[in-house]
C-alpha atoms as a PDB file:
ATOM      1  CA  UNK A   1     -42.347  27.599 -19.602  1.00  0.00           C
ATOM      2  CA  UNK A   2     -38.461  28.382 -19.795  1.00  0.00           C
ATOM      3  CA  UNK A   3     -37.877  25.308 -22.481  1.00  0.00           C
ATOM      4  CA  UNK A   4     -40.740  26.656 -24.912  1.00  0.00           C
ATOM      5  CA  UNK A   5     -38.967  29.953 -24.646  1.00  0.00           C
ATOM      6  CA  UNK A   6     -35.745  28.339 -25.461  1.00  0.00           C
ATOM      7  CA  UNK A   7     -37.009  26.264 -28.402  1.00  0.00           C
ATOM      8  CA  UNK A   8     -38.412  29.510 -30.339  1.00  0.00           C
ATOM      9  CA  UNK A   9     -35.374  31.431 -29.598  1.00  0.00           C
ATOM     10  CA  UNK A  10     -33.223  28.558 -31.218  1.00  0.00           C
ATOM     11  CA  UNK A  11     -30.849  28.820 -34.344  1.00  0.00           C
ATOM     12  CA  UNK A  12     -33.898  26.365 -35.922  1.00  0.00           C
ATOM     13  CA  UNK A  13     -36.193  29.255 -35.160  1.00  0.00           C
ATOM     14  CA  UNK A  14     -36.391  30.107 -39.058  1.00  0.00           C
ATOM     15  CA  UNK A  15     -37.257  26.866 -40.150  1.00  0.00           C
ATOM     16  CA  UNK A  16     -40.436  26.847 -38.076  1.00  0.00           C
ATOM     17  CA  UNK A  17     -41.660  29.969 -39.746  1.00  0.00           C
ATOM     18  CA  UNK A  18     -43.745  28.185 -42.516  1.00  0.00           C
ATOM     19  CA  UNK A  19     -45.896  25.866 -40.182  1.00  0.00           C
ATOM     20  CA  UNK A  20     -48.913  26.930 -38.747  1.00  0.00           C
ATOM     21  CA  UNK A  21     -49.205  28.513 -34.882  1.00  0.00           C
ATOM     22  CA  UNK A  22     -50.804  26.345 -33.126  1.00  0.00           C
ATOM     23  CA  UNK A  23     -48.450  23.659 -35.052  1.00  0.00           C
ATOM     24  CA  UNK A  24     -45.711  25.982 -33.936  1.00  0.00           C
ATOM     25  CA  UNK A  25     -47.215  25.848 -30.306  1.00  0.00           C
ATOM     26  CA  UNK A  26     -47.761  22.179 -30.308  1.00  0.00           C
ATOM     27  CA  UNK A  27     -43.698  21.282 -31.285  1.00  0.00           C
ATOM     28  CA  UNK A  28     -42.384  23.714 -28.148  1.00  0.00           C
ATOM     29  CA  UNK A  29     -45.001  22.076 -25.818  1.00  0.00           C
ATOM     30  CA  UNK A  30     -43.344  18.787 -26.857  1.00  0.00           C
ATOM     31  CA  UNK A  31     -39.936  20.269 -26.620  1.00  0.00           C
ATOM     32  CA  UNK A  32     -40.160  21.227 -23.446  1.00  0.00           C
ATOM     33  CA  UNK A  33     -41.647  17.493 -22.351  1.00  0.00           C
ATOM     34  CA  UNK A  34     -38.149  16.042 -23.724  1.00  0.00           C
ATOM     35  CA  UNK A  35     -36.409  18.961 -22.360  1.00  0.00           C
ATOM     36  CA  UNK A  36     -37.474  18.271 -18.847  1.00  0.00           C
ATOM     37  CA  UNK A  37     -37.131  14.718 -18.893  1.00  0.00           C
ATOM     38  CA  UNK A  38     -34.065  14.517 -20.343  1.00  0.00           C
ATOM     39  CA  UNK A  39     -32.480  17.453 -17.747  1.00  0.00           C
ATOM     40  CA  UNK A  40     -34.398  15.100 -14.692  1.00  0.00           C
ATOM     41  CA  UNK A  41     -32.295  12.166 -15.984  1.00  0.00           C
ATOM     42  CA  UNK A  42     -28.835  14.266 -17.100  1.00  0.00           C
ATOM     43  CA  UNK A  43     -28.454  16.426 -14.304  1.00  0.00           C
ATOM     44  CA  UNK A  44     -26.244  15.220 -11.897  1.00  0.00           C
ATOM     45  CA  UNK A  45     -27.681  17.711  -8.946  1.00  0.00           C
ATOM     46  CA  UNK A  46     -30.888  16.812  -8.865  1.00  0.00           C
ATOM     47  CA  UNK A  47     -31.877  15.438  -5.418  1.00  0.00           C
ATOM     48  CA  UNK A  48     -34.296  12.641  -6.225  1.00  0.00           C
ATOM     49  CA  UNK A  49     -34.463  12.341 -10.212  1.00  0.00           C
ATOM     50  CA  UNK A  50     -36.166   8.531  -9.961  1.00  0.00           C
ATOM     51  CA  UNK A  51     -39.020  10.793  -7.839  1.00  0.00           C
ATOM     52  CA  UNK A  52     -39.044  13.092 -10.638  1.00  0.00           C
ATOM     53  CA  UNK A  53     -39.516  10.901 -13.704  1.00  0.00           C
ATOM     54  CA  UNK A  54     -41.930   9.087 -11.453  1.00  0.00           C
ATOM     55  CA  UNK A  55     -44.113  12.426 -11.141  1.00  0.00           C
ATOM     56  CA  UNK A  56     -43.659  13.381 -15.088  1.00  0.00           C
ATOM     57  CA  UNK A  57     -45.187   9.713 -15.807  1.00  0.00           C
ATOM     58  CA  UNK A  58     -47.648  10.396 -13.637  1.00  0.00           C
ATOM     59  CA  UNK A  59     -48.519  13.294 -15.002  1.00  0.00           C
ATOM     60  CA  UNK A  60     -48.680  12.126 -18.392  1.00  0.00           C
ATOM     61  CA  UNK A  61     -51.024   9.521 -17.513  1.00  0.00           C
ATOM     62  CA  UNK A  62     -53.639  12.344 -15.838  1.00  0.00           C
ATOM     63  CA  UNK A  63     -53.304  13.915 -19.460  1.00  0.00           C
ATOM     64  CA  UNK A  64     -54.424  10.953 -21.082  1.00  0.00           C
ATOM     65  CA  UNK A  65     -57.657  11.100 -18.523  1.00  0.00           C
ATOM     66  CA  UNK A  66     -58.068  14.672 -19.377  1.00  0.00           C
ATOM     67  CA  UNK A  67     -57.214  15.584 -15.907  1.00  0.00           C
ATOM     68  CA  UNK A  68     -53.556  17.442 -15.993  1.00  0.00           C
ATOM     69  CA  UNK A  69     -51.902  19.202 -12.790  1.00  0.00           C
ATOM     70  CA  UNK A  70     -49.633  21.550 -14.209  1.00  0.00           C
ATOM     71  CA  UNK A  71     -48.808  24.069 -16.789  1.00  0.00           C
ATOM     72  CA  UNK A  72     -46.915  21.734 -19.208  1.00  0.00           C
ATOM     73  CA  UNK A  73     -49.589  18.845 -18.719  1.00  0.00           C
ATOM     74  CA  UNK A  74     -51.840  21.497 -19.462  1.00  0.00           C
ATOM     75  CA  UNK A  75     -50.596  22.572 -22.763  1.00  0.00           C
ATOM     76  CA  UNK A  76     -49.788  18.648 -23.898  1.00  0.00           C
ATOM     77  CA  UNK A  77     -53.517  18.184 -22.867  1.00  0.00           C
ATOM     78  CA  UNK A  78     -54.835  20.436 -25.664  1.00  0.00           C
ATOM     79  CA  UNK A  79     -52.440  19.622 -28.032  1.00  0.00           C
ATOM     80  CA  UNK A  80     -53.176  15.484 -27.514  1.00  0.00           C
ATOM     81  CA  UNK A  81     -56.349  16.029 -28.473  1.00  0.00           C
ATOM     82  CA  UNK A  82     -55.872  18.803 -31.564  1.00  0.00           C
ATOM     83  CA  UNK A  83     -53.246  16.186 -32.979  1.00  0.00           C
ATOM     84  CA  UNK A  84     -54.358  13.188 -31.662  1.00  0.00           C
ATOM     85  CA  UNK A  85     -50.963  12.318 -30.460  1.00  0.00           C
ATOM     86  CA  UNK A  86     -50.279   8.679 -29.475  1.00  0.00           C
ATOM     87  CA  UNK A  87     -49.470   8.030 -25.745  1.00  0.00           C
ATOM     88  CA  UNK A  88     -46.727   5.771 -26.266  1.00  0.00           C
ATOM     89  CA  UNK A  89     -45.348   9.162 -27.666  1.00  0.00           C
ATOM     90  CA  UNK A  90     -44.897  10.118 -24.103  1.00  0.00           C
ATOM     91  CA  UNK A  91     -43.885   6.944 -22.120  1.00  0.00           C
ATOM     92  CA  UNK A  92     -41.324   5.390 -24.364  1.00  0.00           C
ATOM     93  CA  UNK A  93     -39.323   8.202 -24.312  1.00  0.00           C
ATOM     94  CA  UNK A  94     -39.742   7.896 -20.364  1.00  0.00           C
ATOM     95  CA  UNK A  95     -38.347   4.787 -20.682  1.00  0.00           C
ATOM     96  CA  UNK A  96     -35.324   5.894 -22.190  1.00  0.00           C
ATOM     97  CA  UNK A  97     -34.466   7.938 -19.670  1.00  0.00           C
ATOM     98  CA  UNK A  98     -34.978   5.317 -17.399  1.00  0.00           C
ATOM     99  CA  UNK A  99     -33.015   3.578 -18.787  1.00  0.00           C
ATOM    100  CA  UNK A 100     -30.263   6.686 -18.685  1.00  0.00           C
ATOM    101  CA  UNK A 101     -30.760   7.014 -15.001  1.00  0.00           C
ATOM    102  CA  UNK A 102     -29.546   3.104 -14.384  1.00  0.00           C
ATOM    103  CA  UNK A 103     -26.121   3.506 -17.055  1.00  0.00           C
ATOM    104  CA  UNK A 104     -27.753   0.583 -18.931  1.00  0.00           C
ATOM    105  CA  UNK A 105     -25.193  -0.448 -21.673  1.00  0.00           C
ATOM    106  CA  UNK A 106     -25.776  -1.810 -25.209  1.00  0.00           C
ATOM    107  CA  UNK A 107     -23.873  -5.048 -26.254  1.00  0.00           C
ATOM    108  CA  UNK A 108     -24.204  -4.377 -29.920  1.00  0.00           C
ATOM    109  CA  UNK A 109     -26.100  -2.019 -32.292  1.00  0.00           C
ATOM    110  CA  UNK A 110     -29.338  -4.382 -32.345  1.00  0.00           C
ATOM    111  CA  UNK A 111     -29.764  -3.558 -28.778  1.00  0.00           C
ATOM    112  CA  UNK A 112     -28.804  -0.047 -28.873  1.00  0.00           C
ATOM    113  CA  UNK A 113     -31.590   0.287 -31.345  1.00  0.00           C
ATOM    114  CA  UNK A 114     -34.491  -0.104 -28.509  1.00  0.00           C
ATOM    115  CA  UNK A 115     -32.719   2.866 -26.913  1.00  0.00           C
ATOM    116  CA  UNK A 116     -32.360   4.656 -30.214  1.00  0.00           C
ATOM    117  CA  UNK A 117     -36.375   3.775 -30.751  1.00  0.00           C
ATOM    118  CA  UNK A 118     -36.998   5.320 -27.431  1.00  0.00           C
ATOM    119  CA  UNK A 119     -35.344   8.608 -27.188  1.00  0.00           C
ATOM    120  CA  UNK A 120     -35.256  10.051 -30.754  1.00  0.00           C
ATOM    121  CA  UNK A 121     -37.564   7.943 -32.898  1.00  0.00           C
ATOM    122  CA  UNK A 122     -40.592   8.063 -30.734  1.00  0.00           C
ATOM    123  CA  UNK A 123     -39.610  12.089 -31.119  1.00  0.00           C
ATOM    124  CA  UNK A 124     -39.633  11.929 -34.543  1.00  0.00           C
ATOM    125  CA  UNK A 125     -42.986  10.360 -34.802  1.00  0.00           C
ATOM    126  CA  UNK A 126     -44.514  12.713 -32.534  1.00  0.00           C
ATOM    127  CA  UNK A 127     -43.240  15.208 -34.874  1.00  0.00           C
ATOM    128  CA  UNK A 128     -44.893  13.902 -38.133  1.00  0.00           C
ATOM    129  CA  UNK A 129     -47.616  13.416 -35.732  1.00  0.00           C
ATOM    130  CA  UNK A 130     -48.314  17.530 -35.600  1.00  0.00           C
ATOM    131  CA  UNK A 131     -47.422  17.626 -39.063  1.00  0.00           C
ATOM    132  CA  UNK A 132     -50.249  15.702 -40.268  1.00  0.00           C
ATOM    133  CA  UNK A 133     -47.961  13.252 -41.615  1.00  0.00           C
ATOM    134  CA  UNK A 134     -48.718   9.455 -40.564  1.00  0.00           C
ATOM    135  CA  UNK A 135     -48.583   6.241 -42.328  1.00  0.00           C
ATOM    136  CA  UNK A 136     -45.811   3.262 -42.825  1.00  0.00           C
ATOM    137  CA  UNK A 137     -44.097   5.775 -44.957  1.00  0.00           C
ATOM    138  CA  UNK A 138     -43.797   8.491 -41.781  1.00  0.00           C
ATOM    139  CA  UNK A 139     -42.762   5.769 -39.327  1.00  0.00           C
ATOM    140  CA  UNK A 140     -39.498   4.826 -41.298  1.00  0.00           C
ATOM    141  CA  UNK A 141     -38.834   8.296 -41.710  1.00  0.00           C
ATOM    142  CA  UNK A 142     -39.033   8.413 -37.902  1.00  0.00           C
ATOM    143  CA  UNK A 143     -36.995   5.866 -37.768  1.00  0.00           C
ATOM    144  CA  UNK A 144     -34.168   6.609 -40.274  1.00  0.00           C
ATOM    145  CA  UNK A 145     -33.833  10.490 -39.124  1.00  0.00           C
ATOM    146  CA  UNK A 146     -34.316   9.691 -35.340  1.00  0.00           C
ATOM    147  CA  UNK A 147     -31.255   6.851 -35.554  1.00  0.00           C
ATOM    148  CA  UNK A 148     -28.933   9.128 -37.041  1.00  0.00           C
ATOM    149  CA  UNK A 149     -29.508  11.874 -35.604  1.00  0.00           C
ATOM    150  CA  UNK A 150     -28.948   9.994 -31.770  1.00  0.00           C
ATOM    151  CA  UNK A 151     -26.394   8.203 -33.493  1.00  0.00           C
ATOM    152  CA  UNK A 152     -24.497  11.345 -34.208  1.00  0.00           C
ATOM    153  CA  UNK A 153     -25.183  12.738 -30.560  1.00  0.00           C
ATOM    154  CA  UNK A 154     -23.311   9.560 -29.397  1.00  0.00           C
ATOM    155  CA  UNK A 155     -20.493  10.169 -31.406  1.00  0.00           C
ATOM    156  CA  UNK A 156     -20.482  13.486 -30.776  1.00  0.00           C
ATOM    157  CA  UNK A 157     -20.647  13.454 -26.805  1.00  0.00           C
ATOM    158  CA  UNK A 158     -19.397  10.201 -26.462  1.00  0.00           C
ATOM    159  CA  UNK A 159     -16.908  11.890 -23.418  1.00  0.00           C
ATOM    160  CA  UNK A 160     -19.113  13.783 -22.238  1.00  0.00           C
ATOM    161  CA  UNK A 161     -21.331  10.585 -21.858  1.00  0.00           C
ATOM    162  CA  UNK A 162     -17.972   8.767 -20.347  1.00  0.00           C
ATOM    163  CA  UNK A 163     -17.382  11.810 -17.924  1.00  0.00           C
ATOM    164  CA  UNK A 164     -21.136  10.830 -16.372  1.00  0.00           C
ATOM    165  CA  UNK A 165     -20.525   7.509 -16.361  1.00  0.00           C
ATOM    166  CA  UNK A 166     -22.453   6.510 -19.177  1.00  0.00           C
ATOM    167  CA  UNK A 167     -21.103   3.790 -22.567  1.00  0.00           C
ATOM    168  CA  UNK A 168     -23.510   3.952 -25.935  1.00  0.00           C
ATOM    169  CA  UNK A 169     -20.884   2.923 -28.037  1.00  0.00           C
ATOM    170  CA  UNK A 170     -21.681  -0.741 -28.113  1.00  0.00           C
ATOM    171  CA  UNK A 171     -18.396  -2.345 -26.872  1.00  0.00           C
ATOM    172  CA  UNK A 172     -16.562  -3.674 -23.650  1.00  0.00           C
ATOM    173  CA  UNK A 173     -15.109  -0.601 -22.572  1.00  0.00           C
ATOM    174  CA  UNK A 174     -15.639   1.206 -18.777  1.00  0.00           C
ATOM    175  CA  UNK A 175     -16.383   4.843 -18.790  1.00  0.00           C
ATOM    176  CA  UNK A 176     -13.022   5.344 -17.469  1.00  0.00           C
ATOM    177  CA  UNK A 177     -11.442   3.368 -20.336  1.00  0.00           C
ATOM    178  CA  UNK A 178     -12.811   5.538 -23.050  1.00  0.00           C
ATOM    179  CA  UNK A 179     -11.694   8.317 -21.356  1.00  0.00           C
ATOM    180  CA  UNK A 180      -8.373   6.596 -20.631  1.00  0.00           C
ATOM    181  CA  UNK A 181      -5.938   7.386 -23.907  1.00  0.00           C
ATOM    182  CA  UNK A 182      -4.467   3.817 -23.798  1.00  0.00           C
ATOM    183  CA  UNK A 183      -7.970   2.553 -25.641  1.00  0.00           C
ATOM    184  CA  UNK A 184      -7.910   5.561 -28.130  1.00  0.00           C
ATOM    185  CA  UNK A 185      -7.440   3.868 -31.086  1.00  0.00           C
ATOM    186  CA  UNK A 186     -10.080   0.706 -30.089  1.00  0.00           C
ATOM    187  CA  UNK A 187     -12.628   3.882 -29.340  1.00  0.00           C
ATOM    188  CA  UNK A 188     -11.434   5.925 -32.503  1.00  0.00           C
ATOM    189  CA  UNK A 189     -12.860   2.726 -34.337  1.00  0.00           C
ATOM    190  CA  UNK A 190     -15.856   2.768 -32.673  1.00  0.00           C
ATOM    191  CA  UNK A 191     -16.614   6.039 -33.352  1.00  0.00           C
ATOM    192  CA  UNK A 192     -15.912   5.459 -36.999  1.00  0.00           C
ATOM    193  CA  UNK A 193     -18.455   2.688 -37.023  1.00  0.00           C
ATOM    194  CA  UNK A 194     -20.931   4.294 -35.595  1.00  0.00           C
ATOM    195  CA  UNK A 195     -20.449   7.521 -37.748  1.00  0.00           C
ATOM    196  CA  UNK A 196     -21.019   5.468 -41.006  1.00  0.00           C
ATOM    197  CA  UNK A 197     -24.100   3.902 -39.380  1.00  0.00           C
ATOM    198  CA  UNK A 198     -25.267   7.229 -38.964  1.00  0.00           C
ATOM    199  CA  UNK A 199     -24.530   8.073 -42.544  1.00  0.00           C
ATOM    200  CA  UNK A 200     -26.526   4.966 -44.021  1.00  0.00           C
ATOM    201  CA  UNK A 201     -29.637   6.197 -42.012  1.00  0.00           C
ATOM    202  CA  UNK A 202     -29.191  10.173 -43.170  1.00  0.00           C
ATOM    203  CA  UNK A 203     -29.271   8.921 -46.990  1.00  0.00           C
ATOM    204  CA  UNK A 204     -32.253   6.967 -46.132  1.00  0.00           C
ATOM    205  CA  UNK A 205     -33.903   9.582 -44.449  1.00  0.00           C
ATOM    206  CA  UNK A 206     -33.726  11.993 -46.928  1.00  0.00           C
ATOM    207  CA  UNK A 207     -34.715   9.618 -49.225  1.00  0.00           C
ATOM    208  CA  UNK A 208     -37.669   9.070 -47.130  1.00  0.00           C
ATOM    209  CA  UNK A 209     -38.607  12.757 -47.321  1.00  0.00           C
ATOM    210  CA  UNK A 210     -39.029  13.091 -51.581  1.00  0.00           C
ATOM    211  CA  UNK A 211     -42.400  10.824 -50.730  1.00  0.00           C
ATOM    212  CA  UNK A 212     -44.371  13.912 -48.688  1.00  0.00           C
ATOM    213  CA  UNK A 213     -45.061  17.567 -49.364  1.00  0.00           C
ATOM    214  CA  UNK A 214     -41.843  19.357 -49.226  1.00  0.00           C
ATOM    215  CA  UNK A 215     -42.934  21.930 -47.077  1.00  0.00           C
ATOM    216  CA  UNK A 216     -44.368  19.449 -44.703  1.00  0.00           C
ATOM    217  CA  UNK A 217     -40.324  17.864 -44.535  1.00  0.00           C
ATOM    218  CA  UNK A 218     -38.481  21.426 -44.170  1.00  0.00           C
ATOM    219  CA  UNK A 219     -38.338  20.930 -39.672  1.00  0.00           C
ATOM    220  CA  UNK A 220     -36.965  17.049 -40.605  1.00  0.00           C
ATOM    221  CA  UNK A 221     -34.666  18.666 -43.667  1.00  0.00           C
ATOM    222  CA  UNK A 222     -33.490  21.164 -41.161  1.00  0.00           C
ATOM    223  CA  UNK A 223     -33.067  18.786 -38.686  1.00  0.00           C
ATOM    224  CA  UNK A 224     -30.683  15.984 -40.906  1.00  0.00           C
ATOM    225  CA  UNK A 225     -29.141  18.753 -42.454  1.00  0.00           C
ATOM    226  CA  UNK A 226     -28.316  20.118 -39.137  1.00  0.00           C
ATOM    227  CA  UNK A 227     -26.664  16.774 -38.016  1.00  0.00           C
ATOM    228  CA  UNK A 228     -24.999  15.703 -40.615  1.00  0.00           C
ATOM    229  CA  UNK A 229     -22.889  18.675 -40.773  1.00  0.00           C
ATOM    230  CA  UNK A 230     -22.228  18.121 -37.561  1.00  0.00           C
ATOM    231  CA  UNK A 231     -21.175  14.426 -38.175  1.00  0.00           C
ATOM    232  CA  UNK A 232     -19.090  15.751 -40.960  1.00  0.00           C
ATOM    233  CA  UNK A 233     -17.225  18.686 -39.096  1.00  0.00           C
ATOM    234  CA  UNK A 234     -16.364  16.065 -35.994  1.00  0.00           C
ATOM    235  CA  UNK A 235     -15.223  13.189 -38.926  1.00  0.00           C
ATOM    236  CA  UNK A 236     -12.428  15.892 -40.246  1.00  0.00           C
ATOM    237  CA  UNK A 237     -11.169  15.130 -36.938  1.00  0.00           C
ATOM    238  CA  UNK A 238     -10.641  11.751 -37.672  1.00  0.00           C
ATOM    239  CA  UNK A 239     -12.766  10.581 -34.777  1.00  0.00           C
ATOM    240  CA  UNK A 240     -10.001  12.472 -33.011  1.00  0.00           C
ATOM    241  CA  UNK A 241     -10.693  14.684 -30.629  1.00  0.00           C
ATOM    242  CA  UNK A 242     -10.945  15.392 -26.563  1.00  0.00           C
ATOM    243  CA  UNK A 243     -14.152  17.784 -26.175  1.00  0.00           C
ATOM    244  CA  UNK A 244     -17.357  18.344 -27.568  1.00  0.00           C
ATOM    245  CA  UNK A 245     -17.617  19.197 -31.717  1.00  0.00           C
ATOM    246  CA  UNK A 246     -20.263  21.175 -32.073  1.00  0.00           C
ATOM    247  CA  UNK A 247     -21.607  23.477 -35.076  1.00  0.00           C
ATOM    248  CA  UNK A 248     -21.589  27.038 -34.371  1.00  0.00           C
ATOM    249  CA  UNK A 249     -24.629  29.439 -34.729  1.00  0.00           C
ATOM    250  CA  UNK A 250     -23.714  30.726 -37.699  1.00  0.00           C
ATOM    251  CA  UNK A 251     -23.024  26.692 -39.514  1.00  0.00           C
ATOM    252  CA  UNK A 252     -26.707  26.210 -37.679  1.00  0.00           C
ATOM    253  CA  UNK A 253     -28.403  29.320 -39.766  1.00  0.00           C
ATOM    254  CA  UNK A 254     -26.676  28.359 -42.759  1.00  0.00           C
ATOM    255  CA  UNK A 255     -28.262  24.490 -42.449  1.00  0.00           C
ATOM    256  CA  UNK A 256     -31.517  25.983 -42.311  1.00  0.00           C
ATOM    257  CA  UNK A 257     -31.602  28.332 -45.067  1.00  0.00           C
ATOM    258  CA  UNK A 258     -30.118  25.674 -46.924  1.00  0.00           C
ATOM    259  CA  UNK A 259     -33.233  23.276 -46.344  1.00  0.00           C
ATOM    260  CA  UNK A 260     -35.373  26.446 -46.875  1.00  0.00           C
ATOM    261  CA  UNK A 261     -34.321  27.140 -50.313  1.00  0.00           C
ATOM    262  CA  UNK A 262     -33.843  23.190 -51.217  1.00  0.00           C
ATOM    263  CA  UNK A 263     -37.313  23.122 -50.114  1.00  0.00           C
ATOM    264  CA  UNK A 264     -38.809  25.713 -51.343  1.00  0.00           C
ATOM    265  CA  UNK A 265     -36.622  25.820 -55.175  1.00  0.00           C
END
């Protein structure tokens, strides 16, 4: 599987050192679920992408009967029932991307949230889920850490997202308009709104963390770390900018030694 390849390879690589193999093993079998899903709704090549999520849903349910058809269902198989992973881990984030595929918009930040829920909190639970960390206490870490970081990934691509056709940014604007420099300012603002939103759920996240073993947090450390900086770098813009702010390999590294030795010290 190219995506588990991918996600070992990764600046994060490091920060993935400390947890056990098959824990290791579990997280890029997972990776490469979101990976594929999200490339089936993103890419704008792809013949028949409804047919595709379609057959990934499928599949996901012949895991759940212990009955997969392919290598990835396969490896999610085992790794369901080592972690006991929740299904709804699978098929809310399906319906997020759904929901990508049809360019559904979000009227205000209440409704964005059941979008937010799907793609990146669901994530985030499965995540705690193969770190043996569950309770109330996990879910709204989950739930803090997987808002800002997809909060910051809407900020962050928000023309890229305009170029495709796609609005996050709860407002009235077309796609066209927030590409269109006459609405700068009106989208500068959003952008600033959304930023501090962002912000509110970072501090609450890490917050969230000093509750659980530290070296059970350092992938979610690395992870809000990673993010924020990466809010931080695209605010010194001023919300100003034309392409796609992204940390380097180098800022990435430094985020995760960073939560090593915070962790760790």
């Amino acid at each position: 599987m190219q995506s588990q390849n991918a996600y070992k390879k990764s600046s994060f690589g490091p920060a993935f050192f400390f947890l056990k193999k098959k824990v290791r093993r579990a997280l890029a079998n997972y990776y490469a679920f979101c990976r594929l899903a999200d490339d089936i709704a993103d890419e704008p090549n792809r013949t028949n992408p409804q047919q595709e999520l379609n057959q990934l849903a499928q599949e996901i349910e012949f895991v759940y009967v212990g009955a997969p058809k392919t290598e990835l269902g396969y490896a999610l198989w085992q790794d369901v029932r080592t972690f006991d992973i929740p299904k709804d881990r699978f098929t809310l984030l399906l319906e997020g991307m759904q929901a990508d595929l049809a360019k559904k918009r979000y009227a205000t930040y209440e409704e964005l949230d059941w979008y937010l829920y799907r793609v990146a909190v669901v994530v985030g639970m499965a995540t705690l889920d193969m770190l043996g960390v569950r309770g109330k206490d996990a879910d709204e870490l989950a739930l803090c850490l997987g808002q800002a970081v997809q909060l910051t990934n809407i900020v962050r691509d928000v023309y890229d997202d305009a170029r495709l056709g796609r609005v996050y940014l709860p407002c009235n604007l077309t796609a066209q308009e927030i590409l269109d420099n006459a609405h700068a300012a009106t989208v500068q603002d959003l952008l600033k709104q959304t930023a501090t939103r962002a912000q509110e759920k970072y501090d609450l996240a890490f917050k969230q963390m000093e509750k659980f073993w530290p070296t059970k947090m350092l992938p979610c450390r690395v992870m809000g770390l990673t993010y924020q900086k990466n809010l931080a770098k695209i605010r010194k813009t001023n919300f100003v900018f034309t392409g796609t702010i992204k940390l380097s390999k180098i800022e990435k590294l430094q985020m995760v030694f960073y939560a090593i030795i915070k962790t760790l010290f």
